[in-house]
C-alpha atoms as a PDB file:
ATOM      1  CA  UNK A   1      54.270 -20.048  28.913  1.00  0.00           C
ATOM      2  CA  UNK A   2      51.321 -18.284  27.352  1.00  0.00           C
ATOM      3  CA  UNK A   3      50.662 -18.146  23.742  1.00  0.00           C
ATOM      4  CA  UNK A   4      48.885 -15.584  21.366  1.00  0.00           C
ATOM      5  CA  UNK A   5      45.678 -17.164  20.501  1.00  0.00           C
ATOM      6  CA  UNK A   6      46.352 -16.539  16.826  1.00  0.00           C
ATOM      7  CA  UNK A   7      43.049 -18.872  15.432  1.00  0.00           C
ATOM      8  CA  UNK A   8      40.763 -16.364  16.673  1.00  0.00           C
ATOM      9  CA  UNK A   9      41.860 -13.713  13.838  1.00  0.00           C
ATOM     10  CA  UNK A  10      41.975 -17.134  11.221  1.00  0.00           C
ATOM     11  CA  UNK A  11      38.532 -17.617  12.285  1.00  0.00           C
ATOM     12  CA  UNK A  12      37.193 -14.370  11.602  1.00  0.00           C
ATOM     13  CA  UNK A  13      39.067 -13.979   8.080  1.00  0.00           C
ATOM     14  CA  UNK A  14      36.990 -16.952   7.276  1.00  0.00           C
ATOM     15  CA  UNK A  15      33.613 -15.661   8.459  1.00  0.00           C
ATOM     16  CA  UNK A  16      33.974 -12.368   6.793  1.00  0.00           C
ATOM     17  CA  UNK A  17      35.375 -14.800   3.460  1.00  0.00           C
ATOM     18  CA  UNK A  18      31.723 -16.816   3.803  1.00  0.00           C
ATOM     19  CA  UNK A  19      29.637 -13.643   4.598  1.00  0.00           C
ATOM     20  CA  UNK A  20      31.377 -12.039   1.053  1.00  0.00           C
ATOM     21  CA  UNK A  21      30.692 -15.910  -0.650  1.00  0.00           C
ATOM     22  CA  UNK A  22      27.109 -15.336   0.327  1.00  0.00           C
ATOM     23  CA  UNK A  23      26.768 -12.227  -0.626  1.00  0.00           C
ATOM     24  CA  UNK A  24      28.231 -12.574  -4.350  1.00  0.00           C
ATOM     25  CA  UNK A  25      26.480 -15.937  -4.867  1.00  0.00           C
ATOM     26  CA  UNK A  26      23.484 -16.060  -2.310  1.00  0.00           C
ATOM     27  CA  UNK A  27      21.118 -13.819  -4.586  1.00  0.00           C
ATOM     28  CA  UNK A  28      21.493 -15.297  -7.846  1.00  0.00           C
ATOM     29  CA  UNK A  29      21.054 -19.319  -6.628  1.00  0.00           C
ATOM     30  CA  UNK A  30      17.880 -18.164  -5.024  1.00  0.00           C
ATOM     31  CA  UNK A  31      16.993 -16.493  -8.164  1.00  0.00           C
ATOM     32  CA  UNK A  32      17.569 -19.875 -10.367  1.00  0.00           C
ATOM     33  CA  UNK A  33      15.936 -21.932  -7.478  1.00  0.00           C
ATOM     34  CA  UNK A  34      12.966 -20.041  -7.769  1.00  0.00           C
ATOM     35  CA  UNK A  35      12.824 -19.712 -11.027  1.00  0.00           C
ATOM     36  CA  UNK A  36      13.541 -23.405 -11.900  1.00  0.00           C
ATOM     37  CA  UNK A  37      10.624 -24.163  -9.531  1.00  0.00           C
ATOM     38  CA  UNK A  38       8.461 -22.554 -11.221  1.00  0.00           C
ATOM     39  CA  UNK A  39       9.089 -23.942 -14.449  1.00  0.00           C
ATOM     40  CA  UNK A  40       9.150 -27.662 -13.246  1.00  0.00           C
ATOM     41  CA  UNK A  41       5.573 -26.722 -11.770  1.00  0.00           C
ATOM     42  CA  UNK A  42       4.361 -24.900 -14.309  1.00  0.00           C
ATOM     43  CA  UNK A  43       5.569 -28.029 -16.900  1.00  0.00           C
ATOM     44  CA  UNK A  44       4.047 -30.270 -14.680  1.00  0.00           C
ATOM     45  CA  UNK A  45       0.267 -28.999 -15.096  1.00  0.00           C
ATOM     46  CA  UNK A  46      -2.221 -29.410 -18.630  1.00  0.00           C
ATOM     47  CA  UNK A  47      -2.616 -26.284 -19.145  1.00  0.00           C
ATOM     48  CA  UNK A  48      -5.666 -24.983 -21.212  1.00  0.00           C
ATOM     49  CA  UNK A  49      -5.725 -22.809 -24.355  1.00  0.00           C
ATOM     50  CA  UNK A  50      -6.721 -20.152 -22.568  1.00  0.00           C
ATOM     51  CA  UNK A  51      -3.075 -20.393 -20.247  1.00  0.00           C
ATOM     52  CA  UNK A  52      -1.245 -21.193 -23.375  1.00  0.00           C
ATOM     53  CA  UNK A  53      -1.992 -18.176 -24.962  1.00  0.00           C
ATOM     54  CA  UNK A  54      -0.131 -15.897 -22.562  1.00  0.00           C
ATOM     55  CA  UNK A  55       2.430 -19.041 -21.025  1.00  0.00           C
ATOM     56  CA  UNK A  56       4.570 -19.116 -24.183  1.00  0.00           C
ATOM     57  CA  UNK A  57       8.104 -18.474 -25.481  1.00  0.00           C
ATOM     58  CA  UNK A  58       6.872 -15.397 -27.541  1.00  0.00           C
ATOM     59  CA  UNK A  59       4.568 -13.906 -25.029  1.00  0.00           C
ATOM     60  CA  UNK A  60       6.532 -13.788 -22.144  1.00  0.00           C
ATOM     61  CA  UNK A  61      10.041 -12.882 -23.979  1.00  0.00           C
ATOM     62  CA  UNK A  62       8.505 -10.079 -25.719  1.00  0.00           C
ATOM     63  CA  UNK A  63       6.758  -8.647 -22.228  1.00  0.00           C
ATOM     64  CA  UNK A  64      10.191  -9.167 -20.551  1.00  0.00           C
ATOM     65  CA  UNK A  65      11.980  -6.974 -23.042  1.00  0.00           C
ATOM     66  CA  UNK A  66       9.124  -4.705 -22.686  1.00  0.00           C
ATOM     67  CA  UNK A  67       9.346  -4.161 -19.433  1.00  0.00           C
ATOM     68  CA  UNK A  68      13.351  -4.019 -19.735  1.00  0.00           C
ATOM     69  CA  UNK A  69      13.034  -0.954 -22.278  1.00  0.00           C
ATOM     70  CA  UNK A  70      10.491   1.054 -19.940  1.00  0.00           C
ATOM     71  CA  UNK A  71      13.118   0.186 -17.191  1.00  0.00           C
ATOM     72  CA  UNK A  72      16.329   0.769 -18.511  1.00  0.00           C
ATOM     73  CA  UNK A  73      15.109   3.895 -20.771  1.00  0.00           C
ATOM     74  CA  UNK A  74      13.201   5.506 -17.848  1.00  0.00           C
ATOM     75  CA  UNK A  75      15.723   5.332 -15.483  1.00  0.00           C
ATOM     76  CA  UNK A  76      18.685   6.392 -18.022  1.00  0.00           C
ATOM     77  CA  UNK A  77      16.572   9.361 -18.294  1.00  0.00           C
ATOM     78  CA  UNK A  78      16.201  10.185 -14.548  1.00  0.00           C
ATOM     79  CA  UNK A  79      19.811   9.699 -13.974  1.00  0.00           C
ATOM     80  CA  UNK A  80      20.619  12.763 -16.848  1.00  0.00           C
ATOM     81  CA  UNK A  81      18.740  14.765 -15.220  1.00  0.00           C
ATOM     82  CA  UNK A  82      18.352  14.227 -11.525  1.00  0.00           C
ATOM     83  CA  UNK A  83      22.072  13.553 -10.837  1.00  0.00           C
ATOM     84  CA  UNK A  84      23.201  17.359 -12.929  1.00  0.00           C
ATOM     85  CA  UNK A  85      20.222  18.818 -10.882  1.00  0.00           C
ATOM     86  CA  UNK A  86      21.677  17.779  -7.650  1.00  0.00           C
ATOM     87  CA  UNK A  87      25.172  19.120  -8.187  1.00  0.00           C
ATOM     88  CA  UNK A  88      23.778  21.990  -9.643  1.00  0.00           C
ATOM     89  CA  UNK A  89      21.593  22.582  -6.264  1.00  0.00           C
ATOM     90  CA  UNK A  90      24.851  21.958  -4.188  1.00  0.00           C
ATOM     91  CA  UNK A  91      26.740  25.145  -5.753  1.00  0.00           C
ATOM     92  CA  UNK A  92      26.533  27.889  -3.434  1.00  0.00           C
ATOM     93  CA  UNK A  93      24.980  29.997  -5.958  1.00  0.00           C
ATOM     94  CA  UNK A  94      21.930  28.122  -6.383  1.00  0.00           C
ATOM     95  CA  UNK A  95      20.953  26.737  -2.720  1.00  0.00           C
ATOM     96  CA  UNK A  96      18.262  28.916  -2.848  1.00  0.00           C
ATOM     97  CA  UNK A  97      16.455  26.516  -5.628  1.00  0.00           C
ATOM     98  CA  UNK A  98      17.090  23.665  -3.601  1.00  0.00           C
ATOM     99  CA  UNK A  99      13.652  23.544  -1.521  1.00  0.00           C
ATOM    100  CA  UNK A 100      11.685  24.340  -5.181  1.00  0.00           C
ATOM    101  CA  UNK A 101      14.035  21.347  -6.787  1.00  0.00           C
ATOM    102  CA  UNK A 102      12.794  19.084  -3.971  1.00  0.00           C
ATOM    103  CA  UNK A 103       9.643  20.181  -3.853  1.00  0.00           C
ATOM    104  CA  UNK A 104       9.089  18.794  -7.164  1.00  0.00           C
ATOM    105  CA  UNK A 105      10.817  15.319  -7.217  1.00  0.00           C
ATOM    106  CA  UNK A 106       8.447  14.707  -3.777  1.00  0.00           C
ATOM    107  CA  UNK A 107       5.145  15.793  -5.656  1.00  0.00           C
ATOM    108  CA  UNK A 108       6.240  12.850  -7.816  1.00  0.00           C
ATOM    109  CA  UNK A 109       6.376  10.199  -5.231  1.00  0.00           C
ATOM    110  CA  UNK A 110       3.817  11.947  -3.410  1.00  0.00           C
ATOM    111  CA  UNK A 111       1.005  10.930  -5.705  1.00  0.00           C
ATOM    112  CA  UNK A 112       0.285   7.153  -6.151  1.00  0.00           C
ATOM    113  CA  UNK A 113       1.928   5.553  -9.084  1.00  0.00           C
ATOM    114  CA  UNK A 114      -1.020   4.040 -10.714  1.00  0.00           C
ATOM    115  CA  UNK A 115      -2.602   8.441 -10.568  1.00  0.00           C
ATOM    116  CA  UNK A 116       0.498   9.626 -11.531  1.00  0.00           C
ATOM    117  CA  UNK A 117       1.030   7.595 -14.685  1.00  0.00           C
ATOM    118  CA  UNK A 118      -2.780   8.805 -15.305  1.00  0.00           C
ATOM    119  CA  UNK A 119      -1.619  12.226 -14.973  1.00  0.00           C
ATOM    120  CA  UNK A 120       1.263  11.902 -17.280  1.00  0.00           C
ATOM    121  CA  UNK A 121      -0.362   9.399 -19.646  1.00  0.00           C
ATOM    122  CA  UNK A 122      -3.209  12.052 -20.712  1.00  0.00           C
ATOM    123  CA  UNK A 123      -0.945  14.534 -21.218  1.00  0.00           C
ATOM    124  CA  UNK A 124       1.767  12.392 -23.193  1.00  0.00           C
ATOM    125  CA  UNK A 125      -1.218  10.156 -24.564  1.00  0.00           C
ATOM    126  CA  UNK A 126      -1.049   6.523 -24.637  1.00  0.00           C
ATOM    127  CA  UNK A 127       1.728   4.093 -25.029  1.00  0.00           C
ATOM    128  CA  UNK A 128       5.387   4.148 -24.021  1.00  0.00           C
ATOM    129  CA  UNK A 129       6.092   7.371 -24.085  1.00  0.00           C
ATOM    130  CA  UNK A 130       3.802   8.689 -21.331  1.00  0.00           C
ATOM    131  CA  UNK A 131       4.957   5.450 -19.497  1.00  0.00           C
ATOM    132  CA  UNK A 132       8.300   6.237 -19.518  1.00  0.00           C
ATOM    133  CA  UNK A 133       7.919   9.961 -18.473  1.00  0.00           C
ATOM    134  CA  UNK A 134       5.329   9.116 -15.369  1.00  0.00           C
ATOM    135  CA  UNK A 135       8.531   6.183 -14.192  1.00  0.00           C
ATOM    136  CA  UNK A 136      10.943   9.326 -14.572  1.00  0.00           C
ATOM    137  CA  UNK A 137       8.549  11.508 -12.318  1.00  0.00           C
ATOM    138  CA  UNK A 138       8.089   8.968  -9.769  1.00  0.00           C
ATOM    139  CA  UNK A 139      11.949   7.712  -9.519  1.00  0.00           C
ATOM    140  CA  UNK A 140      13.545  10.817  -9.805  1.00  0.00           C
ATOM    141  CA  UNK A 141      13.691  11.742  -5.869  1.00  0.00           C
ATOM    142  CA  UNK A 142      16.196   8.999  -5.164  1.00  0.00           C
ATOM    143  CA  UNK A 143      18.963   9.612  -7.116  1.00  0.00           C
ATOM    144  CA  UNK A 144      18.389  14.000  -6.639  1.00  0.00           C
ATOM    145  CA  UNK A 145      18.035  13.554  -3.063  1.00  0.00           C
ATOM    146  CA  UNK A 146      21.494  11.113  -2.707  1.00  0.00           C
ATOM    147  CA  UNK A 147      23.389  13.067  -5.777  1.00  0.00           C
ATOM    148  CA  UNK A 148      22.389  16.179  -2.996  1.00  0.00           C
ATOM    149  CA  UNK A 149      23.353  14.203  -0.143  1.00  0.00           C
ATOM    150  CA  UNK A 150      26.673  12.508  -1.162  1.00  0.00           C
ATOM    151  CA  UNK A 151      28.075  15.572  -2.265  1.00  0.00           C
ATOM    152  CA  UNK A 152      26.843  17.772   1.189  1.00  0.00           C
ATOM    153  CA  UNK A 153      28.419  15.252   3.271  1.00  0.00           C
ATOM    154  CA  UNK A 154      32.258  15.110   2.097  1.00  0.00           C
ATOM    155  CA  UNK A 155      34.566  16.624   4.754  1.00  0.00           C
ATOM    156  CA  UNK A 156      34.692  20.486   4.274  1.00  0.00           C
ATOM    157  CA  UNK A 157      38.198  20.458   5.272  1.00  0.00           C
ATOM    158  CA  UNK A 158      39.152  17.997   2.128  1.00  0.00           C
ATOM    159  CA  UNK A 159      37.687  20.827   0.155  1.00  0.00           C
ATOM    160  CA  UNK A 160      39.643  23.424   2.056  1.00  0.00           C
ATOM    161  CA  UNK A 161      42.499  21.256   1.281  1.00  0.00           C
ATOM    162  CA  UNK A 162      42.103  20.794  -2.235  1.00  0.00           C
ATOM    163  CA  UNK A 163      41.222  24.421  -3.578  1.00  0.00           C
ATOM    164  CA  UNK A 164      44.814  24.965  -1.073  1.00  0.00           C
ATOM    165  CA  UNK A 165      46.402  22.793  -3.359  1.00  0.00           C
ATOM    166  CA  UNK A 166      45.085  25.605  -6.594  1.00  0.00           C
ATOM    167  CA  UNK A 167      42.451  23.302  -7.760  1.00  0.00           C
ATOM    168  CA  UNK A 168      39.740  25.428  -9.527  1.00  0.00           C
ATOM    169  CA  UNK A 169      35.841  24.806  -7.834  1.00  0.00           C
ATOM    170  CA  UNK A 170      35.233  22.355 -11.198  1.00  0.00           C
ATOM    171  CA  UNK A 171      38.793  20.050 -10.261  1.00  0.00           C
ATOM    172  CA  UNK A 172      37.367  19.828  -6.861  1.00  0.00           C
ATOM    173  CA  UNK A 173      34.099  18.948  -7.687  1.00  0.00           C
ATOM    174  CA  UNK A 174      35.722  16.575 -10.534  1.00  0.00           C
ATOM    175  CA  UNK A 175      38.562  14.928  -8.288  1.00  0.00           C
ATOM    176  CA  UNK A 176      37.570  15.008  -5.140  1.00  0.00           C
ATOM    177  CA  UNK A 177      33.022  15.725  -4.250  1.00  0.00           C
ATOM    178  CA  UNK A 178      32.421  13.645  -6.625  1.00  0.00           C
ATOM    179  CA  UNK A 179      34.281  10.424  -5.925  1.00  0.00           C
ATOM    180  CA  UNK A 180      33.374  10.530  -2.347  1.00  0.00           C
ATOM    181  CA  UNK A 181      29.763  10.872  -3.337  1.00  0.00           C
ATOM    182  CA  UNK A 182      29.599   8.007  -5.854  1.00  0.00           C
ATOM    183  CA  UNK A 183      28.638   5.818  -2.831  1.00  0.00           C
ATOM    184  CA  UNK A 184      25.647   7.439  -1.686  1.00  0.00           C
ATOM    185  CA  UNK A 185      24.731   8.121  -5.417  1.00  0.00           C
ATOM    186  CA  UNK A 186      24.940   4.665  -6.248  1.00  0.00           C
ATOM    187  CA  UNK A 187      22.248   4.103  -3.480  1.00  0.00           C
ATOM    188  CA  UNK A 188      19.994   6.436  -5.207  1.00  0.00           C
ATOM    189  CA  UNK A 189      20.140   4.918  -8.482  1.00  0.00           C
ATOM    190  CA  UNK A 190      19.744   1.201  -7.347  1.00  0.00           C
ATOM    191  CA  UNK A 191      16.771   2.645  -5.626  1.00  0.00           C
ATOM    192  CA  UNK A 192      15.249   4.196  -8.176  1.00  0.00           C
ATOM    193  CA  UNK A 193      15.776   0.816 -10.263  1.00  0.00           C
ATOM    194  CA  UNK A 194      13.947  -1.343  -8.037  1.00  0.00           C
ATOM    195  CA  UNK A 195      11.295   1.697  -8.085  1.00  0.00           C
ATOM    196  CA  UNK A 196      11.247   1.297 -11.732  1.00  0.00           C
ATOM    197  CA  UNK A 197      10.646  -2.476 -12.141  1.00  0.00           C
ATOM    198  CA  UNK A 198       7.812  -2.506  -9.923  1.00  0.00           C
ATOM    199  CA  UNK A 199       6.350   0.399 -10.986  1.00  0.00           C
ATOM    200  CA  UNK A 200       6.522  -0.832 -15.113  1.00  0.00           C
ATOM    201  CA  UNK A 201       3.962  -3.521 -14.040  1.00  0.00           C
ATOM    202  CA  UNK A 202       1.414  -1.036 -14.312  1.00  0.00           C
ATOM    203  CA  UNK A 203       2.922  -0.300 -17.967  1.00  0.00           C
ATOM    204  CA  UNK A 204       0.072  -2.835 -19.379  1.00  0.00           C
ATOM    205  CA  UNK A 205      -3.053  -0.796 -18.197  1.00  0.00           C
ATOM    206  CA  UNK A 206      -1.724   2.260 -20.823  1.00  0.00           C
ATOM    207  CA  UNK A 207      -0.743   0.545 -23.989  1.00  0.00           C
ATOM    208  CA  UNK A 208       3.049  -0.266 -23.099  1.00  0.00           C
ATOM    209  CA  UNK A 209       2.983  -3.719 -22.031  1.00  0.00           C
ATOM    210  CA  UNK A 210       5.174  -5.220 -19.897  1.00  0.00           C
ATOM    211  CA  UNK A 211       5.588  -8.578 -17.174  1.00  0.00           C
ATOM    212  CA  UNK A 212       2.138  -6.658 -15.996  1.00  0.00           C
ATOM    213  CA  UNK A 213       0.701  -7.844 -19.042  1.00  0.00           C
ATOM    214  CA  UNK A 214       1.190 -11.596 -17.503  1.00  0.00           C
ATOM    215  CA  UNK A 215       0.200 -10.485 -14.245  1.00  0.00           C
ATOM    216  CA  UNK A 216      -3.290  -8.968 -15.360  1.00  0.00           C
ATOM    217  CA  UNK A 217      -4.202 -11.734 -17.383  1.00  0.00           C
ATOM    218  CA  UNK A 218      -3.802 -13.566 -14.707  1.00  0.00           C
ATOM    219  CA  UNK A 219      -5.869 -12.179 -12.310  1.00  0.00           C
ATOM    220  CA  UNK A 220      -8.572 -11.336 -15.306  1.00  0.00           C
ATOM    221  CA  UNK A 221      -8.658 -14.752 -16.599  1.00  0.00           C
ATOM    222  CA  UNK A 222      -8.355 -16.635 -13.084  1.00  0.00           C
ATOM    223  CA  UNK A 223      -5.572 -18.721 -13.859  1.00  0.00           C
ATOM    224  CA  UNK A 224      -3.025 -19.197 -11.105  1.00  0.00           C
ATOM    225  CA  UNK A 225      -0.676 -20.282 -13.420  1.00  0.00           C
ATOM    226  CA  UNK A 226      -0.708 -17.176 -15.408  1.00  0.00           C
ATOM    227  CA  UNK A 227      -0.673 -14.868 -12.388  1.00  0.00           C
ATOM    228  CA  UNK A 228       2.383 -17.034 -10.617  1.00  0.00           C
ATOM    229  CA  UNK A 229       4.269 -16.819 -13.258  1.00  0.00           C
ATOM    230  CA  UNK A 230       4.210 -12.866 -14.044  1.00  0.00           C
ATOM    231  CA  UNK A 231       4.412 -12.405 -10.387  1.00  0.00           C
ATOM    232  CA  UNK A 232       7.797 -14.806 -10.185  1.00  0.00           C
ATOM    233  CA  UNK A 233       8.932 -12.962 -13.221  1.00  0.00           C
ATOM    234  CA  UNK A 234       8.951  -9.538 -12.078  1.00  0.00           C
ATOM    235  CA  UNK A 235      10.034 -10.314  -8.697  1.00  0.00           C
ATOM    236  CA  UNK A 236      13.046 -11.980 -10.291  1.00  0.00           C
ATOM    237  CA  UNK A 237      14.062  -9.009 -12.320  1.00  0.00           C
ATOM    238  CA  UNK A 238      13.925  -6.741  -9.247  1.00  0.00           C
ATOM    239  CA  UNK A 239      16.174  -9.077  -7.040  1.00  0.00           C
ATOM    240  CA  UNK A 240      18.595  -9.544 -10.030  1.00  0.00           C
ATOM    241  CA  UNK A 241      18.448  -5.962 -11.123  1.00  0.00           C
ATOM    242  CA  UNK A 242      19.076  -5.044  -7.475  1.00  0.00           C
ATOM    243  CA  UNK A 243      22.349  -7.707  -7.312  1.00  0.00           C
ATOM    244  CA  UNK A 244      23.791  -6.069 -10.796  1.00  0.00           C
ATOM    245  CA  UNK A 245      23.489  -2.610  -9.097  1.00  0.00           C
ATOM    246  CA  UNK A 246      24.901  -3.662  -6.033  1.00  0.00           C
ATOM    247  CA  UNK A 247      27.737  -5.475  -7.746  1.00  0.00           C
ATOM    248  CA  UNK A 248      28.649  -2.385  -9.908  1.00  0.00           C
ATOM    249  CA  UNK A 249      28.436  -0.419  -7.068  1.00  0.00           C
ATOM    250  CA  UNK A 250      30.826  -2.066  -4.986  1.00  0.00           C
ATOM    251  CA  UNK A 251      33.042  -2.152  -8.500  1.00  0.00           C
ATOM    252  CA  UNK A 252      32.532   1.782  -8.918  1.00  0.00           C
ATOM    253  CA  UNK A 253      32.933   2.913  -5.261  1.00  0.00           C
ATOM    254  CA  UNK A 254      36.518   4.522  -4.669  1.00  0.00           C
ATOM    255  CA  UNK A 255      38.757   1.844  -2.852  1.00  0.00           C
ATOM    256  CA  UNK A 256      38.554   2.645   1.046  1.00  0.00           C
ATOM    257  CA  UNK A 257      35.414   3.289   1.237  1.00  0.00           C
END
């Protein structure tokens, strides 16, 4: 008498119950391994006066939270104003500005970072201000192109449906564009986040500071301690920054999708 071979479902509910284990906790051990490594190391060596001055408490708290502000401010800033743009560019009535919209937000990733934040730094002037406004520039194409993107692709006929229903062109937008899109939006922000924290290394080289304060004294002053540990710092922040924006995406995102 034959009999259902039942284990093979048991043994994929615990697969996929491992692959989401990994996933939640995989990035942020690696992140403490690393990052405990590096301090064992770097408490292991004599360093010099010269090291000391930038491998301190002070020094490298105050460039994290610099480059934290230039981050988080910058890309506060681009999500205002690129996600509005993009719905605004969806509405029948203004598809016509969409190739002028993109046109823009490319000519922003189109030139390097490092001439870009030259650009906007001698027009702004020096300091964070100009730093923040060249990140904006140069991360604003993610979230305007998936903002554009998440809302083109929901199902016409849901639309159809909805305005059927007497919902007015803002209650479908509202209730039903938008909540399908918050996926693909998402994407576009944690992008431009990750855009952000490598871009803010270059912060140091106008007056803003920044981890690429670590890194350049590093390289300038030939100490391999200096330079590892601004390089494991700002890798650090982009893996974590990436998790956190892949957590809360996965939080945000409407259930079923």
């Amino acid at each position: 008498m034959a009999v259902a071979p039942a284990p093979v479902v048991e043994t994929e509910s615990k697969q996929s119950q491992t692959r989401k284990k990994l996933a939640l906790f995989g990035t942020p051990i690696f992140i403490i391994t690393v990052l405990l490594a590096t301090y064992l190391w770097i408490s292991s060596l004599e360093l010099d006066s010269i090291e000391m001055r930038v491998l301190n408490k002070e020094v490298l708290t105050e460039s994290l939270m610099e480059h934290l502000y230039l981050t988080g401010i910058s890309t506060a800033l681009v999500i205002l104003i690129a996600i509005p743009l993009g719905i605004l560019v969806t509405r029948p009535s203004l598809k016509r500005a969409t190739p002028f919209v993109l046109g823009l937000a490319n000519a922003g990733q189109a030139i390097p970072s490092f001439g870009l934040l030259t650009i906007v730094v001698i027009w702004f002037g020096i300091g964070v201000q100009g730093v923040i406004f060249g990140l904006v520039a140069y991360s604003t194409l993610p979230i305007l192109r998936n903002t554009m993107i998440g809302i083109q692709q929901v199902d016409k006929s849901l639309i159809k449906a909805a305005r059927g229903m007497g919902m007015s062109t803002r209650q479908v937008l509202a209730r039903v564009e938008m909540p399908l899109a918050v996926p693909v939006m998402l994407a576009g922000i944690r992008t431009a986040l990750i855009i952000n924290v490598g871009t803010a290394t270059l912060a140091t080289f106008f007056g803003a500071g920044g981890l690429g304060f670590v890194i350049f004294n590093g390289i300038q002053l030939n100490r391999d301690p200096v330079l590892v540990t601004g390089v494991v710092m700002v890798s650090a922040l982009a893996l974590s920054v990436d998790y956190l924006a892949g957590v809360i995406g996965r939080l945000a995102s409407p259930r079923g999708l």
